[in-house]
C-alpha atoms as a PDB file:
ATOM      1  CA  UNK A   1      18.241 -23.270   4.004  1.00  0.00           C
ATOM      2  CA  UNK A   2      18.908 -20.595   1.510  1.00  0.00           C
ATOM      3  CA  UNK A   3      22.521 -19.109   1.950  1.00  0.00           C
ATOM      4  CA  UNK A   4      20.161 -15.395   1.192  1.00  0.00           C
ATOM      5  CA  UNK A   5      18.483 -15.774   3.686  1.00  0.00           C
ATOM      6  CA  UNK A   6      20.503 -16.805   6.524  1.00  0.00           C
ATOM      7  CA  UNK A   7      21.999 -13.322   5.666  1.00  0.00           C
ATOM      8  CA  UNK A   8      18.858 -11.367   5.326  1.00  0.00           C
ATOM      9  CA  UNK A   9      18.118 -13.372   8.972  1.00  0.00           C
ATOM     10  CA  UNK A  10      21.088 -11.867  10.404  1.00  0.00           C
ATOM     11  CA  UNK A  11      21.241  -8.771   9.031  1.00  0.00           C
ATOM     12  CA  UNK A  12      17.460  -8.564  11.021  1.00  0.00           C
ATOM     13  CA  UNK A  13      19.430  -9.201  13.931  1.00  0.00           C
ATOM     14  CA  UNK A  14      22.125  -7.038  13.257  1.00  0.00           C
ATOM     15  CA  UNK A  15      19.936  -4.357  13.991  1.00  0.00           C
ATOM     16  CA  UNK A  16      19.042  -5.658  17.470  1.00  0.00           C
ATOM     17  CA  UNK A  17      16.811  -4.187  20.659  1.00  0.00           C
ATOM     18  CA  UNK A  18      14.591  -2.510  17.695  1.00  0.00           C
ATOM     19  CA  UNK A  19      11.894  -4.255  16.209  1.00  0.00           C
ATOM     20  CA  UNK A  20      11.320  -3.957  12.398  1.00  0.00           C
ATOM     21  CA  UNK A  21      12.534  -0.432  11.926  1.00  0.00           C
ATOM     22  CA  UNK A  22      14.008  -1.356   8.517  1.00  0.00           C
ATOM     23  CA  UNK A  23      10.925   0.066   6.505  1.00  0.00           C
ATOM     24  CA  UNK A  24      11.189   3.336   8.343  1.00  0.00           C
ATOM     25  CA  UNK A  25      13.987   5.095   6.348  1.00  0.00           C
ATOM     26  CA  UNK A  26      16.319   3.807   3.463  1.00  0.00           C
ATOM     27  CA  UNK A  27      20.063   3.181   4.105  1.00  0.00           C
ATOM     28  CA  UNK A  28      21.123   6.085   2.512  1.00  0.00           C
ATOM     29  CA  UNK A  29      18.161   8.727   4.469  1.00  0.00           C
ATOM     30  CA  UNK A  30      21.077  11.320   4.960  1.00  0.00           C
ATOM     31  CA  UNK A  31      21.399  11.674   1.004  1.00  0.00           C
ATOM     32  CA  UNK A  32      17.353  11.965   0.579  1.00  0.00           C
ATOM     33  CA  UNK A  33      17.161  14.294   3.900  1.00  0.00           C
ATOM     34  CA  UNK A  34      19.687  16.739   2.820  1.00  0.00           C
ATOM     35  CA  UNK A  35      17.826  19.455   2.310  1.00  0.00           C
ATOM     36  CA  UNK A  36      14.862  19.457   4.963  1.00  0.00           C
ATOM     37  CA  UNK A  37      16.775  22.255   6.354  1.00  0.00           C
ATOM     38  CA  UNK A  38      17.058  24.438   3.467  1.00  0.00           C
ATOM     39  CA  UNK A  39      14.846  27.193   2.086  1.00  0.00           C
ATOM     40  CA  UNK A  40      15.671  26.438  -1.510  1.00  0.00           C
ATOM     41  CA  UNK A  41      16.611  22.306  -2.189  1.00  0.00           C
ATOM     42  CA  UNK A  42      13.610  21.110  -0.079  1.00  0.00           C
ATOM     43  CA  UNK A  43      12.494  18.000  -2.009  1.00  0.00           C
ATOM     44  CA  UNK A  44       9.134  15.739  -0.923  1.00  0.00           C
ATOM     45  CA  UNK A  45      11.419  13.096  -0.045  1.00  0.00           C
ATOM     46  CA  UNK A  46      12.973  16.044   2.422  1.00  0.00           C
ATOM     47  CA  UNK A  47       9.968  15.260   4.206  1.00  0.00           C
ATOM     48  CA  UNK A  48      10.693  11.946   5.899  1.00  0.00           C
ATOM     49  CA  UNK A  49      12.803  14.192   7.633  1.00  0.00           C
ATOM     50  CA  UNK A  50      11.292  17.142   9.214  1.00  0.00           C
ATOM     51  CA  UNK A  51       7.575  16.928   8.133  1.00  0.00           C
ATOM     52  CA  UNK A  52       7.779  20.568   8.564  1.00  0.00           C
ATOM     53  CA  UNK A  53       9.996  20.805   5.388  1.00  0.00           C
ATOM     54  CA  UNK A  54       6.654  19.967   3.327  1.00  0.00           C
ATOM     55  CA  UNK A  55       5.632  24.391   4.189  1.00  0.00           C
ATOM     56  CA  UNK A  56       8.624  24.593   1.527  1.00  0.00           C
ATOM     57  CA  UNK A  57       6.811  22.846  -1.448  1.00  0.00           C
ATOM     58  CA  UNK A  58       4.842  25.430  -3.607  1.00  0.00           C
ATOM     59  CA  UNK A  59       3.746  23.311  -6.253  1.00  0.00           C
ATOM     60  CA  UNK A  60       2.755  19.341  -6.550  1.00  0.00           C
ATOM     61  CA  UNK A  61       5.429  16.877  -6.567  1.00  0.00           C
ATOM     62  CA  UNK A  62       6.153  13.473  -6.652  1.00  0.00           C
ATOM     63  CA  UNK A  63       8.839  10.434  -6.305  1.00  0.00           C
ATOM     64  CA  UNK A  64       9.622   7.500  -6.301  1.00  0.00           C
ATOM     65  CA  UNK A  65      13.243   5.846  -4.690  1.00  0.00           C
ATOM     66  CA  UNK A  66      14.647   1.809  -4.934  1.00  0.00           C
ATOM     67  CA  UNK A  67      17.489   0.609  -2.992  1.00  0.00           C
ATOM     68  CA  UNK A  68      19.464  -2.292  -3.338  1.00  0.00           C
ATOM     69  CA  UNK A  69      20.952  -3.233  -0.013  1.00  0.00           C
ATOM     70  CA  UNK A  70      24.408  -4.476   0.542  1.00  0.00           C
ATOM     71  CA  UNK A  71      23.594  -5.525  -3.264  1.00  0.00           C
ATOM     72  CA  UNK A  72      20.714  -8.166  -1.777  1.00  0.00           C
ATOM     73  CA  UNK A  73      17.424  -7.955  -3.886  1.00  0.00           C
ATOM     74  CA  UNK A  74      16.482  -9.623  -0.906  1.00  0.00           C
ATOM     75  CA  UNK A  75      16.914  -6.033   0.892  1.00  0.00           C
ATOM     76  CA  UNK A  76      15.169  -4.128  -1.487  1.00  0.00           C
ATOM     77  CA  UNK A  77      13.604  -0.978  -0.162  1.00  0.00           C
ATOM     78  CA  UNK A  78      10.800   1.109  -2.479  1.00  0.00           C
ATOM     79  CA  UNK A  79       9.498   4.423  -1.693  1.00  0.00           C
ATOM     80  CA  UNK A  80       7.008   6.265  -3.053  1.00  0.00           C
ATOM     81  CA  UNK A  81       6.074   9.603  -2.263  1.00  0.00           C
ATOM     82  CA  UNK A  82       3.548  13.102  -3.598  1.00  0.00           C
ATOM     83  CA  UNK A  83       3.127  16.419  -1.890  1.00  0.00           C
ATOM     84  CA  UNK A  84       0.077  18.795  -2.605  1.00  0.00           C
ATOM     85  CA  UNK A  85       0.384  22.375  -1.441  1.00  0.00           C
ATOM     86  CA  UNK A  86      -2.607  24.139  -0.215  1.00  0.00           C
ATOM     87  CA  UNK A  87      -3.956  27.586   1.436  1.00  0.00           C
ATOM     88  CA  UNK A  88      -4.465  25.805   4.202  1.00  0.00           C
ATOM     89  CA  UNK A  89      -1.496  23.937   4.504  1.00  0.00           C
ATOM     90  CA  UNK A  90       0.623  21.291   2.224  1.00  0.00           C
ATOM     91  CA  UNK A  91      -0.050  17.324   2.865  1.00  0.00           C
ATOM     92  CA  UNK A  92       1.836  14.498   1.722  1.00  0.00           C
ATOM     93  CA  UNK A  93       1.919  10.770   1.345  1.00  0.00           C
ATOM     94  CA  UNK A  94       4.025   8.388   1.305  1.00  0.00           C
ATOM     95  CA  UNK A  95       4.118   4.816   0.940  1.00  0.00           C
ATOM     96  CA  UNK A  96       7.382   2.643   1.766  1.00  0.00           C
ATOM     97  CA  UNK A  97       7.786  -1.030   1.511  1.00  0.00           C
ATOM     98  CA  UNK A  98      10.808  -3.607   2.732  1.00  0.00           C
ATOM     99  CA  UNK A  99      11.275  -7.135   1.854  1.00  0.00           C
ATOM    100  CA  UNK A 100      10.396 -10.177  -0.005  1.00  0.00           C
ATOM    101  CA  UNK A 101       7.387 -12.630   0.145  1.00  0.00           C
ATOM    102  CA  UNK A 102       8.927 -14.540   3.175  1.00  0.00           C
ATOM    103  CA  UNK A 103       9.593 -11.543   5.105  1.00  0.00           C
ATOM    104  CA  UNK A 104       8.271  -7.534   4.104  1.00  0.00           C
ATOM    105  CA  UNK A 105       6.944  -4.299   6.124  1.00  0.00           C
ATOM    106  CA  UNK A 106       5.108  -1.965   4.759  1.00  0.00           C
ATOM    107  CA  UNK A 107       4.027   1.677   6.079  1.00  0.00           C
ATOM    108  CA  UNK A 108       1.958   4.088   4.924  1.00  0.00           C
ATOM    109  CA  UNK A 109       1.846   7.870   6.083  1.00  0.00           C
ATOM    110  CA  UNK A 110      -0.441  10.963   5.526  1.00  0.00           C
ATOM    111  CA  UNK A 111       1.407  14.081   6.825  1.00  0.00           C
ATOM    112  CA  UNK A 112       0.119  17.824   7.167  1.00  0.00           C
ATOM    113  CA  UNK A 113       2.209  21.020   7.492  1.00  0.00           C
ATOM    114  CA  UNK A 114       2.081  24.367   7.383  1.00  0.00           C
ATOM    115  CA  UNK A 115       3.719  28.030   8.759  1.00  0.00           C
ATOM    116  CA  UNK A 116       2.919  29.319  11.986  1.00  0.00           C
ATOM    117  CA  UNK A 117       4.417  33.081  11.610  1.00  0.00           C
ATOM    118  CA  UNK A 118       7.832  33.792   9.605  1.00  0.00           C
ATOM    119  CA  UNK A 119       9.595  31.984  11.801  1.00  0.00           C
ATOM    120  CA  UNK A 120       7.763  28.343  12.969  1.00  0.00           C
ATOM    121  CA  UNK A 121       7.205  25.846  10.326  1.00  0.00           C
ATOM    122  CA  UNK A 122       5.278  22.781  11.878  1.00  0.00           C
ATOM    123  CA  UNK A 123       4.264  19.459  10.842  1.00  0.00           C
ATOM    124  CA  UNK A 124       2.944  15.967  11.716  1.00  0.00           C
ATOM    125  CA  UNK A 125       2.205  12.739   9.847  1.00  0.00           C
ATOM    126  CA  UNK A 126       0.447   9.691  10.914  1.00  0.00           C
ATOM    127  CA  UNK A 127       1.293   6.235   9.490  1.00  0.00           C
ATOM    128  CA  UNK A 128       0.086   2.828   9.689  1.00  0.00           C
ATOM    129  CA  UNK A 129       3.269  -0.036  10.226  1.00  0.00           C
ATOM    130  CA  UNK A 130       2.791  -4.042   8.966  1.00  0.00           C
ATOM    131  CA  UNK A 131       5.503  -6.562   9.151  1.00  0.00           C
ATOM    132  CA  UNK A 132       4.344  -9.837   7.423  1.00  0.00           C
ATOM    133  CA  UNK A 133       6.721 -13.143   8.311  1.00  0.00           C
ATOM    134  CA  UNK A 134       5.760 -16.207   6.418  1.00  0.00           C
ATOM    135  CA  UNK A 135       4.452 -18.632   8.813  1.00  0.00           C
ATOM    136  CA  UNK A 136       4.167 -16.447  11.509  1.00  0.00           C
ATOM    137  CA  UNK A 137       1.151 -14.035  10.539  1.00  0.00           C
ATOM    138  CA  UNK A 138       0.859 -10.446  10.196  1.00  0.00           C
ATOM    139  CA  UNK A 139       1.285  -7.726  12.530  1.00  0.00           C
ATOM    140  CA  UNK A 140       0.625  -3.947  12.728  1.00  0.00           C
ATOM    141  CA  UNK A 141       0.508  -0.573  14.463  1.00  0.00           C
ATOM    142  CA  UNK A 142      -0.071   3.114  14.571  1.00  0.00           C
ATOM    143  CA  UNK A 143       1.913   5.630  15.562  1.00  0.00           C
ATOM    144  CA  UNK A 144       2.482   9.006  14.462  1.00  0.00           C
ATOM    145  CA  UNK A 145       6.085  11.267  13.768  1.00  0.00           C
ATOM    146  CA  UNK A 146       5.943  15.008  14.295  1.00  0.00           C
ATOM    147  CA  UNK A 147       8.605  17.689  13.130  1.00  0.00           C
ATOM    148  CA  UNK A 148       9.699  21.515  13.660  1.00  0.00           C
ATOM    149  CA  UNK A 149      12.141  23.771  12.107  1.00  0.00           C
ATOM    150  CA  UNK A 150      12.472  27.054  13.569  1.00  0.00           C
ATOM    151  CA  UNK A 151      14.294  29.926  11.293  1.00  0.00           C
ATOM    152  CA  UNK A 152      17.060  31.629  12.833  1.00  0.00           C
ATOM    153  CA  UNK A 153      18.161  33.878  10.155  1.00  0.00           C
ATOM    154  CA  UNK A 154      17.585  33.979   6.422  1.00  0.00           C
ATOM    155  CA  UNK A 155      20.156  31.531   5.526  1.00  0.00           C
ATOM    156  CA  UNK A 156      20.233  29.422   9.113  1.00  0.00           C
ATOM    157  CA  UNK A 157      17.385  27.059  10.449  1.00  0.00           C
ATOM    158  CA  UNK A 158      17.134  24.702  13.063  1.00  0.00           C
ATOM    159  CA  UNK A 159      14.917  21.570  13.090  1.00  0.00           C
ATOM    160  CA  UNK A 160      13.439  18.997  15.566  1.00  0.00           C
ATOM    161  CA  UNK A 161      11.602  15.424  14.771  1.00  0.00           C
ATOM    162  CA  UNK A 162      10.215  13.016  16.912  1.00  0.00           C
ATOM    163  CA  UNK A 163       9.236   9.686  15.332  1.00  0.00           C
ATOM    164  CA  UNK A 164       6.569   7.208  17.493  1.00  0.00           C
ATOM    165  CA  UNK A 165       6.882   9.254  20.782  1.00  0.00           C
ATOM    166  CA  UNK A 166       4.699   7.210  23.081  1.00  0.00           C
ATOM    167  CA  UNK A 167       6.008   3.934  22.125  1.00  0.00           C
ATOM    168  CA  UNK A 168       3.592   2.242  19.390  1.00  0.00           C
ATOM    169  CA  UNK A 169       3.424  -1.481  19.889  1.00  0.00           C
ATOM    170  CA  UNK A 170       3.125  -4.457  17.646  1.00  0.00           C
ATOM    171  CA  UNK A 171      -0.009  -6.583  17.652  1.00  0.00           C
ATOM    172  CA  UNK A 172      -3.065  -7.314  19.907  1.00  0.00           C
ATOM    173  CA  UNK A 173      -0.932  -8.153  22.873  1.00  0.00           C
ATOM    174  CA  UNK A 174       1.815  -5.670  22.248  1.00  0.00           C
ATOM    175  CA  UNK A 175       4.934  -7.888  22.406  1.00  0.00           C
ATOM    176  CA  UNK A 176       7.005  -6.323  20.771  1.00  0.00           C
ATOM    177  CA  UNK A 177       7.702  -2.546  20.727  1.00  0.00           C
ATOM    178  CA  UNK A 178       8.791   0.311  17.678  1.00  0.00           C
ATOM    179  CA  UNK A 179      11.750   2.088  18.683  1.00  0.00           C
ATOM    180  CA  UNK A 180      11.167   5.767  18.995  1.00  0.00           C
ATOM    181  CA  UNK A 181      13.769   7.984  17.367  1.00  0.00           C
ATOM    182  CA  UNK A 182      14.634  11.838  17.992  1.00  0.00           C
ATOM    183  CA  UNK A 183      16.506  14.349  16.480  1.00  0.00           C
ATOM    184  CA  UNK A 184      17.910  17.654  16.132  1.00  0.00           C
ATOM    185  CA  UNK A 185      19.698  19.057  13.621  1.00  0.00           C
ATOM    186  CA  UNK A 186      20.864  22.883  11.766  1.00  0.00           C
ATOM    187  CA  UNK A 187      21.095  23.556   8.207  1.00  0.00           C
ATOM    188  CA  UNK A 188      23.181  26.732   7.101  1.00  0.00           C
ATOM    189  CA  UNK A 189      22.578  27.741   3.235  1.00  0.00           C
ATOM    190  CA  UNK A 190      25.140  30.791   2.330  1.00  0.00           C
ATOM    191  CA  UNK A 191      24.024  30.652  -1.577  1.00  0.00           C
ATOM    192  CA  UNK A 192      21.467  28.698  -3.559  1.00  0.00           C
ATOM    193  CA  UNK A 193      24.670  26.652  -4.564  1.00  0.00           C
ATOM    194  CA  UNK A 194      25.339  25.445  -1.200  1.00  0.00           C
ATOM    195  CA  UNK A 195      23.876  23.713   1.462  1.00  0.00           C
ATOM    196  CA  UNK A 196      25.429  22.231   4.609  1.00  0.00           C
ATOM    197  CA  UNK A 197      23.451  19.886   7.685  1.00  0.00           C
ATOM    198  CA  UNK A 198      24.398  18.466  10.870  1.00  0.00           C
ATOM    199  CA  UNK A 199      21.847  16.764  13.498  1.00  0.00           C
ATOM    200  CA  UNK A 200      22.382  14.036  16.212  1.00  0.00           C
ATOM    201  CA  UNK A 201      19.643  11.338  16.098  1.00  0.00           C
ATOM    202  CA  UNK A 202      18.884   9.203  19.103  1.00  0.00           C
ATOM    203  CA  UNK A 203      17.376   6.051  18.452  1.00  0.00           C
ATOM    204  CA  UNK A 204      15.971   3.916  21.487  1.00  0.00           C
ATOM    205  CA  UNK A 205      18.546   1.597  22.987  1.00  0.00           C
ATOM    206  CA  UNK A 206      21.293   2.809  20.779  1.00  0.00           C
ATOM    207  CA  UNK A 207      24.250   5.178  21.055  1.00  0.00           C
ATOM    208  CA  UNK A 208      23.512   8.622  19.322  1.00  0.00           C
ATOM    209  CA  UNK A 209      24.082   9.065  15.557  1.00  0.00           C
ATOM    210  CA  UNK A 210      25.552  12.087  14.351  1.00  0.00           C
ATOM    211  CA  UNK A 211      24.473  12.729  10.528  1.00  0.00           C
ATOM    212  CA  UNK A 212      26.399  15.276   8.163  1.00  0.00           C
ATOM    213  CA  UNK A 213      25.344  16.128   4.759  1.00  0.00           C
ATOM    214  CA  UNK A 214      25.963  18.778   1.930  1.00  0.00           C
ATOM    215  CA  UNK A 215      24.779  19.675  -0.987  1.00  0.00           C
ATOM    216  CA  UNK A 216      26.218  21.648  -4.161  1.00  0.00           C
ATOM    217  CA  UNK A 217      24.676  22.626  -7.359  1.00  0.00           C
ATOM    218  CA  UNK A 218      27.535  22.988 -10.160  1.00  0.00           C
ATOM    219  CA  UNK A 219      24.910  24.018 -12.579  1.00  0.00           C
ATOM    220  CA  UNK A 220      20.883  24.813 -12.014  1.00  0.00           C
ATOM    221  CA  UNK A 221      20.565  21.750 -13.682  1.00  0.00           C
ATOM    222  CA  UNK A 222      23.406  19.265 -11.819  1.00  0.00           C
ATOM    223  CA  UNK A 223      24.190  18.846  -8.024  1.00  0.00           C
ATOM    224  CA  UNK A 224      25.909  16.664  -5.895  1.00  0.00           C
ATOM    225  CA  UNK A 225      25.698  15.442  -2.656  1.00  0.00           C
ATOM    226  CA  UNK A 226      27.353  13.384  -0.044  1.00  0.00           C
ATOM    227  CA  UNK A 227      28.100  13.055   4.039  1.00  0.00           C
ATOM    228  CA  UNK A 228      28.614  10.583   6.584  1.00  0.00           C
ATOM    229  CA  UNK A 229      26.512   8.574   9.549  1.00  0.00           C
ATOM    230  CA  UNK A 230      28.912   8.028  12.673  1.00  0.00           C
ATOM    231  CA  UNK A 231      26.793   4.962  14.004  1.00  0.00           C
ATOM    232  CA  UNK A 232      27.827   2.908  11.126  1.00  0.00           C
ATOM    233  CA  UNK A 233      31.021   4.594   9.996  1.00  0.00           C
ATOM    234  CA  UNK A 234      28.755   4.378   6.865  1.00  0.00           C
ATOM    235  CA  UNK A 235      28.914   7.654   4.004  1.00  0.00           C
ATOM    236  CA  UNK A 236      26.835   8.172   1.165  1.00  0.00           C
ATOM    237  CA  UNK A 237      26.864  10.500  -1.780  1.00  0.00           C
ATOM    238  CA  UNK A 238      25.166  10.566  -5.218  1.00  0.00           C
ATOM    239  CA  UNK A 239      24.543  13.551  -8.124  1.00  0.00           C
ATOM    240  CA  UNK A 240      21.577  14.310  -9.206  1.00  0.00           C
ATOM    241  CA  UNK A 241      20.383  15.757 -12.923  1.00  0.00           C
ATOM    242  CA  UNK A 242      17.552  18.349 -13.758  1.00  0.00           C
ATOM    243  CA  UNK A 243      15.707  18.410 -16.786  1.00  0.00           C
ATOM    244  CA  UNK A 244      12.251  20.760 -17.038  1.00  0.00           C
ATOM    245  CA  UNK A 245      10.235  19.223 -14.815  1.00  0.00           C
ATOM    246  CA  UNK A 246      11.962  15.874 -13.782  1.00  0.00           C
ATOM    247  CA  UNK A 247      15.249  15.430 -11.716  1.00  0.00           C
ATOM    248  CA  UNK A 248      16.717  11.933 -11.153  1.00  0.00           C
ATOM    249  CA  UNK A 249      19.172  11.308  -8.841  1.00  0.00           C
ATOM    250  CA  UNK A 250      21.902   8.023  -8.404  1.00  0.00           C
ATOM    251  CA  UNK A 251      23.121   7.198  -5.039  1.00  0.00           C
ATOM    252  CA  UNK A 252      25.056   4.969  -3.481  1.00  0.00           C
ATOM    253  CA  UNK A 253      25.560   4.049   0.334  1.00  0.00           C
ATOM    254  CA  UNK A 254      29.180   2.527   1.300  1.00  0.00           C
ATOM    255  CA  UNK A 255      29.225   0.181   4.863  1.00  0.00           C
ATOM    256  CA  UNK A 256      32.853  -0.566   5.905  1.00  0.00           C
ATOM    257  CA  UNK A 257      31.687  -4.484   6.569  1.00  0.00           C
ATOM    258  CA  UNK A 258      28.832  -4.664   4.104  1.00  0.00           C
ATOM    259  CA  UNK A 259      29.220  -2.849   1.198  1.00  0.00           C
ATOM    260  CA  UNK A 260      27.703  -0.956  -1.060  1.00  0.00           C
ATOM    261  CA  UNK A 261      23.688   0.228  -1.479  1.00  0.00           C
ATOM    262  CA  UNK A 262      22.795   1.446  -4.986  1.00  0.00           C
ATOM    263  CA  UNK A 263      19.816   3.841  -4.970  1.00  0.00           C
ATOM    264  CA  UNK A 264      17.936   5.435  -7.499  1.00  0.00           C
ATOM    265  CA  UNK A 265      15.181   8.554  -6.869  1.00  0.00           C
ATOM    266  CA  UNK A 266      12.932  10.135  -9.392  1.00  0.00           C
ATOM    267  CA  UNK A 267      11.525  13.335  -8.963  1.00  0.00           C
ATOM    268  CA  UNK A 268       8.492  14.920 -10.675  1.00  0.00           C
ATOM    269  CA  UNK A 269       7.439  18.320 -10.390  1.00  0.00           C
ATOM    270  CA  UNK A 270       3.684  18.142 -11.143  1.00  0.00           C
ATOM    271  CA  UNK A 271       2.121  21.717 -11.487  1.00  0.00           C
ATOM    272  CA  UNK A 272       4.932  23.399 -13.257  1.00  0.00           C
ATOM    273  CA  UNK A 273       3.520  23.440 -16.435  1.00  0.00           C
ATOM    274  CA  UNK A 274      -0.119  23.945 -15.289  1.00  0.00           C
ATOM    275  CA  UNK A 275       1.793  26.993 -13.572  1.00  0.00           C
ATOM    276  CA  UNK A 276       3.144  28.369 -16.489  1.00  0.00           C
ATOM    277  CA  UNK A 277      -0.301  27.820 -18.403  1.00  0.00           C
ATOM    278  CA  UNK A 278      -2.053  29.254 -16.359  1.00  0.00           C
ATOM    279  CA  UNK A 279       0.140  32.356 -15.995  1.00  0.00           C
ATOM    280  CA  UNK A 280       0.522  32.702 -19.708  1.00  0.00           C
ATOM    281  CA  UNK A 281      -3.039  32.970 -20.203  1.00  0.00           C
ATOM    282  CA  UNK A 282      -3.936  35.566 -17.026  1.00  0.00           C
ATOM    283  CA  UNK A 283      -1.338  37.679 -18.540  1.00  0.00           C
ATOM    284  CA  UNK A 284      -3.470  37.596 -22.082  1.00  0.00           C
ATOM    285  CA  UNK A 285      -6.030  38.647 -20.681  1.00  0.00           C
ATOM    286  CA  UNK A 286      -4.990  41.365 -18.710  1.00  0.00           C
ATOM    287  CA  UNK A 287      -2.910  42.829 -21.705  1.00  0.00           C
ATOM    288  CA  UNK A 288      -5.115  42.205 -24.419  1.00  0.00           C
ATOM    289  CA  UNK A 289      -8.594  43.912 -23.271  1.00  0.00           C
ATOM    290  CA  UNK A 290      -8.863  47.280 -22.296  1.00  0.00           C
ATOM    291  CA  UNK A 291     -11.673  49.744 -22.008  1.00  0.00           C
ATOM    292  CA  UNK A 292     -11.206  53.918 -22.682  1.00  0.00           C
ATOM    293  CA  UNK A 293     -14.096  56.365 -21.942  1.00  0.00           C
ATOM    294  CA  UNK A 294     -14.353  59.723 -23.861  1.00  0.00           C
ATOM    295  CA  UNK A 295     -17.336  62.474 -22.615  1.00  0.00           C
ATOM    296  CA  UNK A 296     -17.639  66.099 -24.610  1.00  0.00           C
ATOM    297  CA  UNK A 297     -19.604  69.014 -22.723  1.00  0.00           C
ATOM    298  CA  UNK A 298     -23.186  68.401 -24.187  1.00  0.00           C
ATOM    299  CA  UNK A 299     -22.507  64.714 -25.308  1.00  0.00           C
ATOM    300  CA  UNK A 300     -23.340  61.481 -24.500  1.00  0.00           C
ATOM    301  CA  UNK A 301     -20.075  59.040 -22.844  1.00  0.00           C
ATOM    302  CA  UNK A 302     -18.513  57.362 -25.793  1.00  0.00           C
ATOM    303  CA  UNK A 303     -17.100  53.848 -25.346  1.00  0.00           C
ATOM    304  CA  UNK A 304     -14.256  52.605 -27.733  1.00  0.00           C
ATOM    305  CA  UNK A 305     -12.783  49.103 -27.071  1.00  0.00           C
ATOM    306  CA  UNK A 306      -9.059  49.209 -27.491  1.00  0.00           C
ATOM    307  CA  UNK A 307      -6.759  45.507 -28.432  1.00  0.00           C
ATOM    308  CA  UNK A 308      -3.246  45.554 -27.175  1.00  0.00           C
ATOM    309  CA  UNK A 309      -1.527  46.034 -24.007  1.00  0.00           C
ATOM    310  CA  UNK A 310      -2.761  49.315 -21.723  1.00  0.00           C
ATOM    311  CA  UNK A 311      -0.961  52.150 -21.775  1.00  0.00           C
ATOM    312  CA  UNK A 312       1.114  54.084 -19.150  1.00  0.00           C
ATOM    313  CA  UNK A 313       0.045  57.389 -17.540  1.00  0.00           C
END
């Protein structure tokens, strides 16, 4: 047998009492999750999260994210993921996908958010789960993930997410079962610069997993960011570079036995410039048509069509 996979076998097995949870978030999910709790770094990957951190999006996005894990190609994770804000709330997608021929999950989610008050941000998404193993058949599930994040005060905010709360099985006779994962966590943001996060995740039939993160922009156009996952003893960090509408971000995940996960994430704002057009061209038309009315005692009303911007009082 392949030396690869007798390692990709164990490192299945590695993770133990829960079945094919591999596809659900990338090695390094602190680094993308960073800033679910923020007001002002909220990215669409953010939204794996808290789905409530989608309210936070005011203009289309998308991205896509690769990871290498423990170097493996055999590992490789692929994300892919687009946000579309609404007036009746935002929605998201995102598709993620784990593996190789021999052995791959997929999932696919549609997720819905939007602001109950000034204080309540809510959200849900619903995805569909496959694991595929190469002589064995196909399975697959749904199950559905649902997130809050309450604001405190202007620059604190606490969240809660529950992924697959009533226990979403795998195939027609429901052998095996999905782990269900919760969490809490608080974000504190003292400047746009800065941005700190700390929540405790409980996975099923695992100790809890204490997650810290930060964030800091040196420039509008550079940040960093880095923290640590208790469960694994595992830390992660990465910078990330702006430029217009793009931002792409390297990462890298360190495991004390394993090694090192290399990530990559690109970002796409996709209504900035539609934004911008559009702006540019209601503020034409305001400025550049007016209408001024003159009337004389014993006189008809005479119209004169002024060019240029209206005058004050």
């Amino acid at each position: 047998m392949n030396p690869w996979r007798i390692i990709f076998i164990l490192f299945l097995c590695f993770d133990s009492h829960s079945f094919a949870q591999t596809v659900r978030s990338p090695i390094s999910a602190g680094y993308a999750g960073v800033g679910a709790l923020s007001n002002t770094n909220v990215d669409v990957f953010c939204v794996a999260s808290n789905q409530a951190a989608l309210t936070k999006l005011n203009q289309g996005c998308a991205g896509v994210y690769s990871e290498k894990r423990f170097m493996l190609k055999e590992l490789g994770f692929y994300d892919a993921a687009i946000a579309i804000p609404t007036r009746s709330g935002n929605f998201g997608f995102d598709g993620r996908y784990f593996g190789v021929t021999d052995y791959n999950e997929t999932q696919l989610g549609l997720a819905y958010a939007r602001t109950l008050g000034s204080k309540i941000d809510l959200g849900v998404q619903f995805n569909y789960y496959a694991v595929r193993i190469a002589g064995y058949g196909n399975a697959s599930s749904v199950n559905f993930e649902i997130g809050a994040i309450l604001h405190l005060t202007d620059n604190f905010n606490a969240g809660l997410h529950v992924y697959n709360p009533l226990g979403s099985t795998l195939g027609k006779n429901g052998e095996e079962k999905l782990a269900s994962l919760y969490s809490l966590g608080i974000g504190f943001e003292p400047s746009k610069s800065f941005f700190f996060s700390l929540e405790l995740a409980k996975e099923e039939d695992k100790p809890p997993n204490v997650i810290a993160g930060l964030q800091y922009k040196f420039l509008p156009q550079l940040l960093a960011r880095g923290g640590i996952s208790t469960a694994t003893s595992s830390i992660y960090f990465g910078i990330g570079f702006q430029w217009k509408s793009m931002r792409l971000d390297a990462t890298a995940t360190y495991h004390p036995q394993l090694g090192i996960s290399p990530g990559m994430m690109l970002l796409y704002n996709l209504a900035k410039k539609q934004i911008e057009k559009n702006s540019s061209h209601t503020s034409s038309v305001r400025h550049s048509l007016f209408i001024t009315h003159y009337s004389f005692p014993g006189t008809t009303s005479l119209r004169r069509t002024t060019i240029g911007k209206p005058g004050g009082c």
